[in-house]
C-alpha atoms as a PDB file:
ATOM      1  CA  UNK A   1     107.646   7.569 142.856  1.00  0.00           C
ATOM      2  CA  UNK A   2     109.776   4.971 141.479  1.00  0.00           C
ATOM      3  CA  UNK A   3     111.325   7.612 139.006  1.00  0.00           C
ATOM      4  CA  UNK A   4     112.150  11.697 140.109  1.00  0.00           C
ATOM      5  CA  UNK A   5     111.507  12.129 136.413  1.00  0.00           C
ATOM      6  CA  UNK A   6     107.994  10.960 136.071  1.00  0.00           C
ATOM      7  CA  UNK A   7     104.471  12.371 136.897  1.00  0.00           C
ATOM      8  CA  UNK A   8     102.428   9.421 137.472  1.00  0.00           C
ATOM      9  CA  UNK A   9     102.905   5.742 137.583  1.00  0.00           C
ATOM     10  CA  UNK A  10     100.512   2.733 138.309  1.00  0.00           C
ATOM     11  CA  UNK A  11     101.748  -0.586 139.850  1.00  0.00           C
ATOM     12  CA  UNK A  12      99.382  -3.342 138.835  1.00  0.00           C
ATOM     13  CA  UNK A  13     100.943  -5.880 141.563  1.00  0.00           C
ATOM     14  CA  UNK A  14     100.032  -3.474 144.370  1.00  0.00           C
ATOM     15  CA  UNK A  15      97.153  -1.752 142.685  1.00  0.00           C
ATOM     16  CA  UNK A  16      98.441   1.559 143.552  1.00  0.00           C
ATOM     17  CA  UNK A  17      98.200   4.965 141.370  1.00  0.00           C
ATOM     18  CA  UNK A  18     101.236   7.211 142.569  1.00  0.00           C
ATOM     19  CA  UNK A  19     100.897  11.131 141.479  1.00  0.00           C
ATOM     20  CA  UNK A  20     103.508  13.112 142.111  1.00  0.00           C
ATOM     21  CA  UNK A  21     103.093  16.056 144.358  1.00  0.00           C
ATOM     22  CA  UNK A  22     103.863  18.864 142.201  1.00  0.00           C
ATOM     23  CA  UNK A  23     100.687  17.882 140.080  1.00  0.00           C
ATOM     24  CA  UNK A  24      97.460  20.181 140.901  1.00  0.00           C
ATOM     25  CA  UNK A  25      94.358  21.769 139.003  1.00  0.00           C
ATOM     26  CA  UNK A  26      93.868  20.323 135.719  1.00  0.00           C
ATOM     27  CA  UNK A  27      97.440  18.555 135.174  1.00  0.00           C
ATOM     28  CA  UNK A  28      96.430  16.535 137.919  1.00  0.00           C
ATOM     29  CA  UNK A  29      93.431  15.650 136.839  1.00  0.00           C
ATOM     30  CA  UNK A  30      94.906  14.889 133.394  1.00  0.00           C
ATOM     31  CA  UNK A  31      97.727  12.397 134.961  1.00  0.00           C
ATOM     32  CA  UNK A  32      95.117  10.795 136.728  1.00  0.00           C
ATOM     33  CA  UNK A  33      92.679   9.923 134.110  1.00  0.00           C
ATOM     34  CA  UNK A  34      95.889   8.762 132.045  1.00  0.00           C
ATOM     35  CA  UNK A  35      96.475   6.243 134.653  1.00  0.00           C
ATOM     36  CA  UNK A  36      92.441   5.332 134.540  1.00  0.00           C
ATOM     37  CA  UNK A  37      92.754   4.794 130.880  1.00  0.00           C
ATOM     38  CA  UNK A  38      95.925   2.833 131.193  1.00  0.00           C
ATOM     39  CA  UNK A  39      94.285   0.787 133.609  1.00  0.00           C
ATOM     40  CA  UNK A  40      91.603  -0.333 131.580  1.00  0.00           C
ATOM     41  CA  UNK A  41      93.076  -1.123 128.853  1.00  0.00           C
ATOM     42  CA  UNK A  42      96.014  -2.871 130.287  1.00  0.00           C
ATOM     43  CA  UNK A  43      94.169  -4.941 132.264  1.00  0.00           C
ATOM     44  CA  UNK A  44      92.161  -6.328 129.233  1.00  0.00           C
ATOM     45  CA  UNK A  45      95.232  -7.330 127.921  1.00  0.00           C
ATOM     46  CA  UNK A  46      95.928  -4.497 125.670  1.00  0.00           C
ATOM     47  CA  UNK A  47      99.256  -3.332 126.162  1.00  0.00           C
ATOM     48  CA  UNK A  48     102.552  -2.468 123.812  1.00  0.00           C
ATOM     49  CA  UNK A  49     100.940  -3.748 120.875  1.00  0.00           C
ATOM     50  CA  UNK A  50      98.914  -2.212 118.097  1.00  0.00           C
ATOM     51  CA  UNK A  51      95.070  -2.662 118.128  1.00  0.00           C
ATOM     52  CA  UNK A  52      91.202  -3.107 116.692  1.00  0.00           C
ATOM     53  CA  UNK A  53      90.101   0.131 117.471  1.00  0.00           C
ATOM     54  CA  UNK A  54      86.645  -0.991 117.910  1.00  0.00           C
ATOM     55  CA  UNK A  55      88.023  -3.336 120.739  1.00  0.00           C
ATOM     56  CA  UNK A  56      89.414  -0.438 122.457  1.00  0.00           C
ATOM     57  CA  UNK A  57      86.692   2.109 121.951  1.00  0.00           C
ATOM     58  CA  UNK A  58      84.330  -0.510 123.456  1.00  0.00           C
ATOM     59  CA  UNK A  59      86.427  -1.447 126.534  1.00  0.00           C
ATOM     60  CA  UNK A  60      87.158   2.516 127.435  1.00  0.00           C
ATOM     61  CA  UNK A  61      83.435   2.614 127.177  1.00  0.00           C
ATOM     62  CA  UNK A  62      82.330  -0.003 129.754  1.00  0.00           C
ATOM     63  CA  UNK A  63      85.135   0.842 131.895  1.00  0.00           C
ATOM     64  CA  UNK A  64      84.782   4.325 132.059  1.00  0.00           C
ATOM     65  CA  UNK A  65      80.969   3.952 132.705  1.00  0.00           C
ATOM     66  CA  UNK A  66      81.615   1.536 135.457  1.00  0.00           C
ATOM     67  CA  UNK A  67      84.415   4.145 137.004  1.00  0.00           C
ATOM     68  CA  UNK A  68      81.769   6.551 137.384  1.00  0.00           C
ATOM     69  CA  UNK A  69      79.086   4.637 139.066  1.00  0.00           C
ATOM     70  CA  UNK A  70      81.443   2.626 141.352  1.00  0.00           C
ATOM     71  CA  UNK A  71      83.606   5.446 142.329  1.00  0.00           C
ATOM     72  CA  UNK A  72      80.828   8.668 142.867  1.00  0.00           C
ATOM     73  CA  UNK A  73      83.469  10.844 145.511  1.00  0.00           C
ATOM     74  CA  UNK A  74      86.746   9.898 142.639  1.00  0.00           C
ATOM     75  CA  UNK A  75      84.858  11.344 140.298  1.00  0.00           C
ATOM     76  CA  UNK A  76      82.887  14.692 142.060  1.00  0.00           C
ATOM     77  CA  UNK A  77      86.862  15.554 142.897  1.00  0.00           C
ATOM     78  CA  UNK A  78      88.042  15.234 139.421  1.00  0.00           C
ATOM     79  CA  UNK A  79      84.968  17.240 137.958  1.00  0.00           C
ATOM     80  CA  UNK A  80      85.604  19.751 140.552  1.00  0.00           C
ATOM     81  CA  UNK A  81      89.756  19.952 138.934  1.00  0.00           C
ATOM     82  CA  UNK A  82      88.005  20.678 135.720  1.00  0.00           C
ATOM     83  CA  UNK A  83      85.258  23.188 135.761  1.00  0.00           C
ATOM     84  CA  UNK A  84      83.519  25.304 138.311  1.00  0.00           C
ATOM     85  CA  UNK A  85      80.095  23.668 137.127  1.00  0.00           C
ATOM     86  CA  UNK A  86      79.945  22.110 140.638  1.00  0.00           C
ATOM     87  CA  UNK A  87      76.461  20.500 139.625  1.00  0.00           C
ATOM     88  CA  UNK A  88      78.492  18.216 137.336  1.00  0.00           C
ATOM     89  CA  UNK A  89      80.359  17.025 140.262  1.00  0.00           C
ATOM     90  CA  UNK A  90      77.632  16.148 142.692  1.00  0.00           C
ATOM     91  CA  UNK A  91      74.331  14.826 140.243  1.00  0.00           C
ATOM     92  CA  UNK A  92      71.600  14.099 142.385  1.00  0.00           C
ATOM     93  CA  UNK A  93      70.545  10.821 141.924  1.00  0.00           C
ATOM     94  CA  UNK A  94      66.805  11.245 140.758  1.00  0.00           C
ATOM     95  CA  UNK A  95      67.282  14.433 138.966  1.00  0.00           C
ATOM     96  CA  UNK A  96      65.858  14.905 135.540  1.00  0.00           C
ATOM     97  CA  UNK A  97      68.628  14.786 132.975  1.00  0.00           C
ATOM     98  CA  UNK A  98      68.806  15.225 129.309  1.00  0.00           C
ATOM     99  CA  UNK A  99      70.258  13.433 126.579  1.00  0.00           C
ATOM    100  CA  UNK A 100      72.349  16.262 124.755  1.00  0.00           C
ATOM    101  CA  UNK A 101      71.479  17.362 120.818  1.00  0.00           C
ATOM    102  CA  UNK A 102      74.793  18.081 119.907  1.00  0.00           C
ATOM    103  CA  UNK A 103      78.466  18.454 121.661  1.00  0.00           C
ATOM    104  CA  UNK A 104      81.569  19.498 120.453  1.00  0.00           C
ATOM    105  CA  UNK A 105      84.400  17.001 119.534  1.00  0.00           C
ATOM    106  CA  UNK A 106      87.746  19.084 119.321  1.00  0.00           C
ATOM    107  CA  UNK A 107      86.635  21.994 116.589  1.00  0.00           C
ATOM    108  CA  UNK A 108      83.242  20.409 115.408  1.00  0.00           C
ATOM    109  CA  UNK A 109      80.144  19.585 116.360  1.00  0.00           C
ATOM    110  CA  UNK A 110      78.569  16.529 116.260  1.00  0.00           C
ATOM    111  CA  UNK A 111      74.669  16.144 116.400  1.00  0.00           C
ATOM    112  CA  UNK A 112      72.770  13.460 118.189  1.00  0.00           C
ATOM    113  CA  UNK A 113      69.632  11.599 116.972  1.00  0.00           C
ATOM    114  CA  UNK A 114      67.508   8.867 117.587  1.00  0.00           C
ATOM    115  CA  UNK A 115      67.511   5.307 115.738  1.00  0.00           C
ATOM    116  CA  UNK A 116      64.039   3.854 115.761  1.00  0.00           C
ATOM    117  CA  UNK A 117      63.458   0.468 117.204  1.00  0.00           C
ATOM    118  CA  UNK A 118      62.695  -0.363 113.404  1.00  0.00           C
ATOM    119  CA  UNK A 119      65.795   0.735 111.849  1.00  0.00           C
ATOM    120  CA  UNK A 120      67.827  -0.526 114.830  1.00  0.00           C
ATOM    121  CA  UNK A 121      66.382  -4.456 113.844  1.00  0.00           C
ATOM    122  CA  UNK A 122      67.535  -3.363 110.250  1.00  0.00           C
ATOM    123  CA  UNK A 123      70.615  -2.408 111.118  1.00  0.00           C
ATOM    124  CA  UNK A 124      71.041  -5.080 113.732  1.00  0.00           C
ATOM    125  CA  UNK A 125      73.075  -2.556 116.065  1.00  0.00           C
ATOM    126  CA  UNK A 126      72.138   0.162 118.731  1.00  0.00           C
ATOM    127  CA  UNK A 127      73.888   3.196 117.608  1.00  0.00           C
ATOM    128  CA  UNK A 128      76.399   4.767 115.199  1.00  0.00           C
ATOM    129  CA  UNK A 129      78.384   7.445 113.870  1.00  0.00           C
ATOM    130  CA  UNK A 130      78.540   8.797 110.664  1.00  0.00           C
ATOM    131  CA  UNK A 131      81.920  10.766 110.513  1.00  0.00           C
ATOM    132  CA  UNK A 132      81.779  12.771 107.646  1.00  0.00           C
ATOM    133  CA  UNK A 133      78.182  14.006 107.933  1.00  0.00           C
ATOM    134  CA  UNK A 134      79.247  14.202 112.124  1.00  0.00           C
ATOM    135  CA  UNK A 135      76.253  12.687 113.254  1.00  0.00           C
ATOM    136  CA  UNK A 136      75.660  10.209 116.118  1.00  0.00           C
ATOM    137  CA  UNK A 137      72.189   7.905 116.060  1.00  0.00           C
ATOM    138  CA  UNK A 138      71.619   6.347 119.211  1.00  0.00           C
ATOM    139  CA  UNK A 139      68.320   3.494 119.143  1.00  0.00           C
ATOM    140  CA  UNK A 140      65.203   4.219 121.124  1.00  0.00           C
ATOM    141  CA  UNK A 141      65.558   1.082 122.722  1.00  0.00           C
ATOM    142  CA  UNK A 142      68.626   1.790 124.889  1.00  0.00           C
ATOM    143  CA  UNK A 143      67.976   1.943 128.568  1.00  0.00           C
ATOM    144  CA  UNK A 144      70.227   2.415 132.043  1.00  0.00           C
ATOM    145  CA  UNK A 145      74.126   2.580 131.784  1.00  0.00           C
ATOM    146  CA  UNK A 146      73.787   0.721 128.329  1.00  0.00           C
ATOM    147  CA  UNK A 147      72.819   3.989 126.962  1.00  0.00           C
ATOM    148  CA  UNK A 148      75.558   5.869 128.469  1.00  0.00           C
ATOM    149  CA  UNK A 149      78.112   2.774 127.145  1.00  0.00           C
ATOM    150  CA  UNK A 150      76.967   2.957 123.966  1.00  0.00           C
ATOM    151  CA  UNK A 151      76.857   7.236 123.696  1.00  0.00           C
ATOM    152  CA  UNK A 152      80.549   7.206 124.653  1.00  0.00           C
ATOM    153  CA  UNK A 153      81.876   4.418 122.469  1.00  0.00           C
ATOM    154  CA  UNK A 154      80.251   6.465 119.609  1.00  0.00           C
ATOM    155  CA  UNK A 155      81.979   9.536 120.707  1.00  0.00           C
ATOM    156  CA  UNK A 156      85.364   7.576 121.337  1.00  0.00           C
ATOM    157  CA  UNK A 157      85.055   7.238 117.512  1.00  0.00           C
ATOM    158  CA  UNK A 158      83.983  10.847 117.040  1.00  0.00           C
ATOM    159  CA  UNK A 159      87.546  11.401 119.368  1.00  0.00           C
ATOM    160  CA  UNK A 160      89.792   9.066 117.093  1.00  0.00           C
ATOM    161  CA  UNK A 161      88.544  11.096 114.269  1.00  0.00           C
ATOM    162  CA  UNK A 162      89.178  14.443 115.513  1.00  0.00           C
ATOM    163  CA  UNK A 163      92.732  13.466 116.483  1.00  0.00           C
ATOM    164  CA  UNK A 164      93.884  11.464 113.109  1.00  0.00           C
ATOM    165  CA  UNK A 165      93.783   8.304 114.368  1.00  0.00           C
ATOM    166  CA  UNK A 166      90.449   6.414 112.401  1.00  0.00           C
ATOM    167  CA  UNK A 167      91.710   4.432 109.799  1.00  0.00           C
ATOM    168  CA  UNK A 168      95.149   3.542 110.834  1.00  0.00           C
ATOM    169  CA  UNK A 169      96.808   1.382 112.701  1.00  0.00           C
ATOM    170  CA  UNK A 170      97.606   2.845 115.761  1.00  0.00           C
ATOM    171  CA  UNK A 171      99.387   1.229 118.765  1.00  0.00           C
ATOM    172  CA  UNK A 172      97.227   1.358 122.425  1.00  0.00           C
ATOM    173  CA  UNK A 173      99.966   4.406 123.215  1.00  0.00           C
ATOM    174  CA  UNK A 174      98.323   6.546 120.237  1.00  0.00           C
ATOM    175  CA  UNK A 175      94.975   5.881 121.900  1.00  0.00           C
ATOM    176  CA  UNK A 176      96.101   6.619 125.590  1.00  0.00           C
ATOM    177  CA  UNK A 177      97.367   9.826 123.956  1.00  0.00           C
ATOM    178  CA  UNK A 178      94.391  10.861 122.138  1.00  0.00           C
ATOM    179  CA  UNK A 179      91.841   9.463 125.091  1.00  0.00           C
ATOM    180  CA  UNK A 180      93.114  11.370 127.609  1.00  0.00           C
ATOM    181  CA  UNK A 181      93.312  14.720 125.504  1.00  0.00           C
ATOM    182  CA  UNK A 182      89.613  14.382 124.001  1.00  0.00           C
ATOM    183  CA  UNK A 183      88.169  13.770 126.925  1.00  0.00           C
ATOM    184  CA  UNK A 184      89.280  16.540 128.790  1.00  0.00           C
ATOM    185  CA  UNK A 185      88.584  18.391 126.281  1.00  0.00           C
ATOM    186  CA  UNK A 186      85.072  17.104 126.354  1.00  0.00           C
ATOM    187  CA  UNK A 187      84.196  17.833 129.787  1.00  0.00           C
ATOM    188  CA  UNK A 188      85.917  21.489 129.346  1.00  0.00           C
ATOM    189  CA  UNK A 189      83.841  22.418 126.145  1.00  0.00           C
ATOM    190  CA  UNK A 190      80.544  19.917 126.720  1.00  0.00           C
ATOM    191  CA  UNK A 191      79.785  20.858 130.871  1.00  0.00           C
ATOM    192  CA  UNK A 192      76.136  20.004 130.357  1.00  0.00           C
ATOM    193  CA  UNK A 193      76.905  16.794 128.309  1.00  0.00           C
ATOM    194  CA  UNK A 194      79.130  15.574 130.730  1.00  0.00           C
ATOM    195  CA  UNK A 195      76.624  16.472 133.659  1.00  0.00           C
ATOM    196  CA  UNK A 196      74.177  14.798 131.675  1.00  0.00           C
ATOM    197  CA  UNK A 197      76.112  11.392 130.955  1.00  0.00           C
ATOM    198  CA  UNK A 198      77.964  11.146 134.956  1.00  0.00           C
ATOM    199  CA  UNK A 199      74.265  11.757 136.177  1.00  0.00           C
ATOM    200  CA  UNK A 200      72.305   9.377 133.918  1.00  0.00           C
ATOM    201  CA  UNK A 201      75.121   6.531 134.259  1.00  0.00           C
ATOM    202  CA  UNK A 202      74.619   7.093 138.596  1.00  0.00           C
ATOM    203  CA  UNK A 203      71.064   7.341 138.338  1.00  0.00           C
ATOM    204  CA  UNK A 204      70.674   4.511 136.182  1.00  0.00           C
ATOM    205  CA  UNK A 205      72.783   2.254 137.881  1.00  0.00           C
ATOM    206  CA  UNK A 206      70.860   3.648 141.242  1.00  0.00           C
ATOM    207  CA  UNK A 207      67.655   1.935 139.654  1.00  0.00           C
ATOM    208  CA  UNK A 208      68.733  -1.086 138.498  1.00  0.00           C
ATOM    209  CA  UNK A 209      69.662  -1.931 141.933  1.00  0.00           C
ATOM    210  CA  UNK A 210      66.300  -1.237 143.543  1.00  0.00           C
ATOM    211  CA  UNK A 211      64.880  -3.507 141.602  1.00  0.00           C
ATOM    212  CA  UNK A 212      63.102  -6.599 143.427  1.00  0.00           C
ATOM    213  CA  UNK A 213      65.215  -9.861 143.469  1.00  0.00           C
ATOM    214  CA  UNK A 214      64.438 -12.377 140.939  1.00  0.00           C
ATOM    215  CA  UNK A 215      62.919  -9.338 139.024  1.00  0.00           C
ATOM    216  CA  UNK A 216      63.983  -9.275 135.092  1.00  0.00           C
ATOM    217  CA  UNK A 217      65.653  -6.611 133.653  1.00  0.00           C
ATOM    218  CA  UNK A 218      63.378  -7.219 130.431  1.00  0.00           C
ATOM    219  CA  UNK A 219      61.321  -9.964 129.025  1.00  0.00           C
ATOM    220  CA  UNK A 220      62.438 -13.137 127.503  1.00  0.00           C
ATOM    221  CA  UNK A 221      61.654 -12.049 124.147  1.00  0.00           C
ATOM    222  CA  UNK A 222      63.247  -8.696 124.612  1.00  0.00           C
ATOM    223  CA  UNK A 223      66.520 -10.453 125.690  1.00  0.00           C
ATOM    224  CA  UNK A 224      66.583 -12.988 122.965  1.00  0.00           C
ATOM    225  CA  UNK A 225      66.509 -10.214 120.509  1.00  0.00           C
ATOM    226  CA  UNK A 226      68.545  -7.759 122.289  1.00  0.00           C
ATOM    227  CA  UNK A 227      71.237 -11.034 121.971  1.00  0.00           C
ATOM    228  CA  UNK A 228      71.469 -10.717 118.011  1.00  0.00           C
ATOM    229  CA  UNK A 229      72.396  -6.990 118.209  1.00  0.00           C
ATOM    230  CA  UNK A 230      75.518  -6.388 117.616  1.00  0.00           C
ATOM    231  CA  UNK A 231      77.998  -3.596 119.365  1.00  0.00           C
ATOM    232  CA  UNK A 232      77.746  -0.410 117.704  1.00  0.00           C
ATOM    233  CA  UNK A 233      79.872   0.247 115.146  1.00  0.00           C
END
C-alpha cells in the first residue's frame, strides 16, 4: 500500500487492486467492490466531476454484469464473504432460475412486473421504475444478460432513491458511496435475488456462446426494432 492509512487502492497504470491485510469477512468484501465500482466508472471517464445519473446507472449496469460472467471464481469468493447461501456462490450453469417478484431496496420493497411487448413499442423502452408507487416493469421481450443489465440499472435507480441521491446533482463520489452500500445491502437482504441475477447473467452468457457461428442472435426485423428502443429510464 502506497499509504499505511488507507484500506484499498487501485493503480490504473499497473492494473492492480491492493487490499490491505487487516481487511477480512464482509469489510473486505466491501473494499473490494468499492474498487470494482471505481473501476468502472473511472475508466469511462467519469471521475472528480459531477454526473447524469442515468449515464452512471447504465455503465455500473453493463459493467457489473460483465464482472460476473467474465470473472465466475472473483465472484463465488465474494458471495461466499457475504452470506452462507453457498448456492449463490457456485450457480450451476443450466439450473432453472427465477426472475424475483419483489426485493427489498434499503427499508422497502419494490415489486417486479412485466411490460408487454405492446406497451414496450409504446413506450419505446425496455423497462422502468416508478419510484413512488416502488414498482419495477421489465418488457417481455428481454432476453440473455440484457435482461440482467436492464433489472439492475432499474434497481441502481431504486438504490439512488433509497439513499437521497435521485434528483440532485451528485458528484461520481456520492454514487461510489451509495453503490457500494446498496448493493451489499442487496445481496445481504435479497439472497435469492442475487442467486437469481449472478446465475441467469452466467447462464445466459453460457448460451450465447454455444451458439453456431454466423448464427443471429435475432432476426433482421427484430434488430431493426430493438435499435429504436431506447435505454430504460
Amino acid at each position: 500500500m502506497q499509504s499505511k492509512r488507507l484500506l484499498a487502492e487501485e493503480c490504473l497504470n499497473q492494473q492492480v487492486i491492493r487490499l490491505s491485510k487487516r481487511l477480512s469477512g464482509v469489510r473486505l468484501a466491501r473494499y473490494l467492490l468499492r474498487s470494482f465500482i471505481y473501476l468502472i466508472l473511472c475508466t469511462s471517464g467519469i471521475n472528480n466531476r459531477k454526473v447524469d445519473e442515468e449515464q452512471v446507472t447504465h455503465l455500473l449496469a453493463t459493467g457489473l454484469v460483465a464482472l460476473i460472467v467474465h470473472n465466475p471464481e472473483v465472484w463465488a469468493w465474494f458471495n461466499a464473504l457475504l452470506t452462507r447461501h453457498l448456492r449463490v456462490a457456485r450457480p450451476k450453469v443450466g439450473a432453472f432460475v427465477t426472475l424475483p417478484q419483489a426485493v427489498c431496496l434499503g427499508q422497502h420493497e419494490y415489486s417486479i412486473r412485466s411490460l408487454s411487448q405492446s406497451l414496450t413499442e409504446r413506450l419505446s423502452q425496455w423497462g422502468d421504475i416508478d419510484l413512488s408507487s416502488r414498482t419495477v416493469r421489465l418488457s417481455e421481450e428481454l432476453r440473455g444478460t440484457h435482461l440482467t443489465v436492464i433489472f439492475w440499472h432499474e434497481l441502481l435507480h431504486g438504490i439512488h432513491k433509497e439513499s437521497g441521491l435521485r434528483g440532485t446533482a451528485n458528484r461520481d463520489t456520492a454514487y461510489l458511496s451509495a453503490h457500494v452500500n446498496g448493493i451489499i445491502g442487496f445481496i445481504r437482504k435479497n439472497p435469492l435475488a442475487w442467486l437469481w441475477f449472478v446465475s441467469f447473467a452466467r447462464n445466459a452468457a453460457a448460451t450465447q456462446n454455444r451458439r453456431p457461428a454466423g448464427m443471429r442472435t435475432m432476426p433482421p426485423f427484430a434488430r431493426s426494432r430493438a435499435s429504436n428502443l431506447r435505454r430504460a429510464a
